[in-house]
Every structure is written in structure tokens, then in C-alpha cells.
C-alpha atoms as a PDB file:
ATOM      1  CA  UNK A   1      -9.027 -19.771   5.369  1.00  0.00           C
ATOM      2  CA  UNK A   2      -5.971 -17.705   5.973  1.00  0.00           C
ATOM      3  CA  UNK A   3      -2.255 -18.348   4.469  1.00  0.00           C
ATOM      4  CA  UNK A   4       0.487 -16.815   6.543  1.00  0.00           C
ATOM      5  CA  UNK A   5       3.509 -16.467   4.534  1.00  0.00           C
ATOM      6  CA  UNK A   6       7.246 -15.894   5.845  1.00  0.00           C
ATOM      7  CA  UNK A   7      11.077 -16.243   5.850  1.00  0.00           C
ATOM      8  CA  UNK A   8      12.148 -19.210   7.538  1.00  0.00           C
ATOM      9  CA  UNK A   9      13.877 -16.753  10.718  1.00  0.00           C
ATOM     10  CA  UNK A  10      10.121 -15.120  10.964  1.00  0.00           C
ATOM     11  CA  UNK A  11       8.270 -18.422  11.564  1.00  0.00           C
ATOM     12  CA  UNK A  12       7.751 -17.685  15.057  1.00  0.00           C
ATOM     13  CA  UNK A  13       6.426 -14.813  14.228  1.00  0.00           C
ATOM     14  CA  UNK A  14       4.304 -16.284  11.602  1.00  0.00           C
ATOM     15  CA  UNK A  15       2.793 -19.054  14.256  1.00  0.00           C
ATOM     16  CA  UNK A  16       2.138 -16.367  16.898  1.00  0.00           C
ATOM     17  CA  UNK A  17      -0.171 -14.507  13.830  1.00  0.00           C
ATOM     18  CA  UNK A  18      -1.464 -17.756  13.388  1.00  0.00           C
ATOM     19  CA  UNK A  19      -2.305 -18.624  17.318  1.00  0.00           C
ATOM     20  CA  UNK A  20      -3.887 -15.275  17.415  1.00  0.00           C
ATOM     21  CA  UNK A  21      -6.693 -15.993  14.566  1.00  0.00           C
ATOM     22  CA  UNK A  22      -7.381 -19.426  15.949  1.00  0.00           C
ATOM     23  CA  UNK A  23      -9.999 -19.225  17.803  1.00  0.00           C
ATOM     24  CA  UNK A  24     -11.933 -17.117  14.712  1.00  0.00           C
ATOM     25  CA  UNK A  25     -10.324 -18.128  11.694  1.00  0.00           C
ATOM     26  CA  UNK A  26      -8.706 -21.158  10.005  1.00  0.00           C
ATOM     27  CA  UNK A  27      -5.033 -20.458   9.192  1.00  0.00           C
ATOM     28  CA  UNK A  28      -2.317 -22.442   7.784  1.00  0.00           C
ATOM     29  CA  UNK A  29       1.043 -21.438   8.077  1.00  0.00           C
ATOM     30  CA  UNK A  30       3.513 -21.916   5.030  1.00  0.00           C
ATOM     31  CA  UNK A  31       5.706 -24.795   6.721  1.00  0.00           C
ATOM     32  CA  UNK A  32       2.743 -27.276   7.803  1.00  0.00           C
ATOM     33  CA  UNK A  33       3.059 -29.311   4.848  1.00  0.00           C
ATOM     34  CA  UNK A  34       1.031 -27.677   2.309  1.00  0.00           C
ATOM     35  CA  UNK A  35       3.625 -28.429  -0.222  1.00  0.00           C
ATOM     36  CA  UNK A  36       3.066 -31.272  -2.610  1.00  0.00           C
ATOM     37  CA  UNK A  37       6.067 -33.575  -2.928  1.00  0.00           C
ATOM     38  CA  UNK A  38       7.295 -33.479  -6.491  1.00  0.00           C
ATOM     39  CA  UNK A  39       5.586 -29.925  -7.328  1.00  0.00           C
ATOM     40  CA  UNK A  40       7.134 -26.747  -8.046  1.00  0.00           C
ATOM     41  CA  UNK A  41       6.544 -23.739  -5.852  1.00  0.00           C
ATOM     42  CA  UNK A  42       5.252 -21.742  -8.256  1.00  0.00           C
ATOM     43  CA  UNK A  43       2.765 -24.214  -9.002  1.00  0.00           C
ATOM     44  CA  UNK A  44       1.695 -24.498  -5.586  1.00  0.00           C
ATOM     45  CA  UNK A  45       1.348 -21.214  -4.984  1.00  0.00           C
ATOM     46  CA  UNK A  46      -0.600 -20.727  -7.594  1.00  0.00           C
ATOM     47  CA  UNK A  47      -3.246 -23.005  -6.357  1.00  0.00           C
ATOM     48  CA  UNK A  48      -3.045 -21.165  -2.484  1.00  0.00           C
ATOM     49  CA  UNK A  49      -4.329 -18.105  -3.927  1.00  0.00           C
ATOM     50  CA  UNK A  50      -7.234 -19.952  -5.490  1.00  0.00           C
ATOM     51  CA  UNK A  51      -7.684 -21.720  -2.436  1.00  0.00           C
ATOM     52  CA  UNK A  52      -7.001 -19.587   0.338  1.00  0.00           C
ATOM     53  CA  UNK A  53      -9.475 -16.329   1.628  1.00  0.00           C
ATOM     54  CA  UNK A  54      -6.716 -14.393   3.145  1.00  0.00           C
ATOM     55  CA  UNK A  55      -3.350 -14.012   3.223  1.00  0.00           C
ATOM     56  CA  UNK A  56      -0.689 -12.797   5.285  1.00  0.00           C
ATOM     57  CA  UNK A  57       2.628 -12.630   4.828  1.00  0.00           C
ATOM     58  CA  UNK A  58       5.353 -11.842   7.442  1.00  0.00           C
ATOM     59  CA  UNK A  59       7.903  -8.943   6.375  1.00  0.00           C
ATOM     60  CA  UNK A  60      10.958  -9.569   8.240  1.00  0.00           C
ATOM     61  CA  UNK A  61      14.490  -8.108   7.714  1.00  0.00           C
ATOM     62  CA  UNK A  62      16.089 -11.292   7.006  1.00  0.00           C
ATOM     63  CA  UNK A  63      19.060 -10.478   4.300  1.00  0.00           C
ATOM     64  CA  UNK A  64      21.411  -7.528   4.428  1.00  0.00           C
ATOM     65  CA  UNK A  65      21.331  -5.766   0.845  1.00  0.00           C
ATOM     66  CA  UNK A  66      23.795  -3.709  -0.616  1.00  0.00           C
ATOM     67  CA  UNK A  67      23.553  -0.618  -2.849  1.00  0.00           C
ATOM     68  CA  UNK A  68      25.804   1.243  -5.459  1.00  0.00           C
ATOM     69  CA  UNK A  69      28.817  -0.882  -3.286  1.00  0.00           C
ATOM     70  CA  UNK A  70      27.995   1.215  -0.001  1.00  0.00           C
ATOM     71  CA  UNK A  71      24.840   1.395   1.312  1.00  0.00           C
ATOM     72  CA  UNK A  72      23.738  -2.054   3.238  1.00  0.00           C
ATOM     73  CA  UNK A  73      20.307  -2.460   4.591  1.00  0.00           C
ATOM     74  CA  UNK A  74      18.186  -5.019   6.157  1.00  0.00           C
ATOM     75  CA  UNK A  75      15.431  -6.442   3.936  1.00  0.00           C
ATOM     76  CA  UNK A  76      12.982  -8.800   3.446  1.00  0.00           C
ATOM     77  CA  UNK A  77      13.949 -12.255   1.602  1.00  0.00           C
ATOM     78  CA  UNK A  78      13.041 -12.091  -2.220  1.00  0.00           C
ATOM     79  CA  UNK A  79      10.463 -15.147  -1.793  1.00  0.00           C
ATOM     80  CA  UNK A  80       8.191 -13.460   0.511  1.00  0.00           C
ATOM     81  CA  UNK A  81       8.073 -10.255  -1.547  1.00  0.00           C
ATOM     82  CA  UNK A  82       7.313 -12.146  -4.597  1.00  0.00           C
ATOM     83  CA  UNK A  83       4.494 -14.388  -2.918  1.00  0.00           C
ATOM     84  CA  UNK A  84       3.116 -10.372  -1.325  1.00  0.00           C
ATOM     85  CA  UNK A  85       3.410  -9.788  -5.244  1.00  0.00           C
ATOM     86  CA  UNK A  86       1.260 -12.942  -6.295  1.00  0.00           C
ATOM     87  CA  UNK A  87      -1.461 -12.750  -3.482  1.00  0.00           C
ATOM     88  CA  UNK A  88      -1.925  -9.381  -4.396  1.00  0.00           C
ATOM     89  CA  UNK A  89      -2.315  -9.665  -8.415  1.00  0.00           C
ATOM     90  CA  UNK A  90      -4.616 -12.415  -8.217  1.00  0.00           C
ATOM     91  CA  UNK A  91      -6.664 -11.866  -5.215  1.00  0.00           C
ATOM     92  CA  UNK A  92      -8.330  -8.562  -4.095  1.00  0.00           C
ATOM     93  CA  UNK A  93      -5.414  -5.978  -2.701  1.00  0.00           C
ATOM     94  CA  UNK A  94      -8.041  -5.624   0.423  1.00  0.00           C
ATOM     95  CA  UNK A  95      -7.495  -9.498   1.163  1.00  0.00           C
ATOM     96  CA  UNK A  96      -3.951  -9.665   1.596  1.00  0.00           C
ATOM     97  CA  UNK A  97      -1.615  -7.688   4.175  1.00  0.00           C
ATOM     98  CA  UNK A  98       1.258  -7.630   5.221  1.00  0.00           C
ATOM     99  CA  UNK A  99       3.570  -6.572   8.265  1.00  0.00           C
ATOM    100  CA  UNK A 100       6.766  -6.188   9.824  1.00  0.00           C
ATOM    101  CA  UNK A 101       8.373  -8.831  11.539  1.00  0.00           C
ATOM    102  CA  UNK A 102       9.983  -6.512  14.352  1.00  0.00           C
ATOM    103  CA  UNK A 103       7.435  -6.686  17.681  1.00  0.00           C
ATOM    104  CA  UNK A 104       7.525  -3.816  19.539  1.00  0.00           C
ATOM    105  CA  UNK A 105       9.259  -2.384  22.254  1.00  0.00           C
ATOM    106  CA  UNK A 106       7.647  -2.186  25.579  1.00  0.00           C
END
């Protein structure tokens, strides 16, 4: 079973990953109500890593981030870096990837 982790602006994105395993692989993306009411995040999280195969999570350049008061650049949201973080620390590195959230030009 695969967890697909993004921003809420990269859900699309997230749902098209997910359309694209279906016919092989079970995936859940992070907005179908895997969330227990009344649990922390953490907690939950916790408990998709244990659960889950796979993960992937979506790496879109959602916030604007500023540098030494000049320098602003488009980054990922802190939340999906720190789930890339947990996935990775507690399952095999070789289970989890990650990817841009910008399709390509054609």
C-alpha cells in the first residue's frame, strides 16, 4: 500500500500519482480521510509509516521563502518536508521518493 503525501495546492498532482498506480498498486492519498478525529498528526503519521509499503510525497513550490532579507524563493511547505523526513527515518530510504510538483513542458 502506497501513501502519497502533499501540500494542499499539489493535490491534483498527488491524485494523478495516485490514478497512475491504480491499476497495480493500492494507494491512498493524504486527504481521503485517513485522519482519526481527535488524534494528533504526529500520531497519525506515525502509525502510516508502520502501516503503509510505500510512500510518496509530492514536492511542490508552494510558499515563497526569504533569505538574509533578499533572496525569495519558491519552496516546498514545511509539512511535507518533515513527513519526506519521517518516511525516510523509519522506513527503508529505497521505499520512499519523492518528486517535483512542476509537470513538464511539452
Amino acid at each position: 500500500m502506497v501513501f502519497i503525501g502533499s501540500s494542499g495546492e499539489a493535490n491534483s498532482i498527488a491524485h494523478a500519482i495516485k490514478k497512475e498506480l491504480a491499476p497495480d498498486l493500492e494507494a491512498i492519498v493524504w486527504n481521503e480521510d485517513i485522519f482519526e478525529l481527535g488524534e494528533d498528526t504526529l500520531t497519525s503519521l506515525l502509525k502510516f509509516v508502520s502501516v503503509f509499503d510505500f510512500a510518496i510525497l509530492v514536492m511542490s513550490d508552494d510558499d515563497l521563502i526569504q533569505s538574509r532579507g533578499w533572496l525569495r524563493k519558491a519552496a516546498p511547505r514545511d509539512n511535507v518536508v518533515f513527513e519526506l523526513g519521517l518516511f525516510m527515518a523509519l522506513q527503508q530510504n529505497s521505499w520512499v521518493n519523492f518528486g517535483s510538483g512542476s509537470l513538464p513542458r511539452v
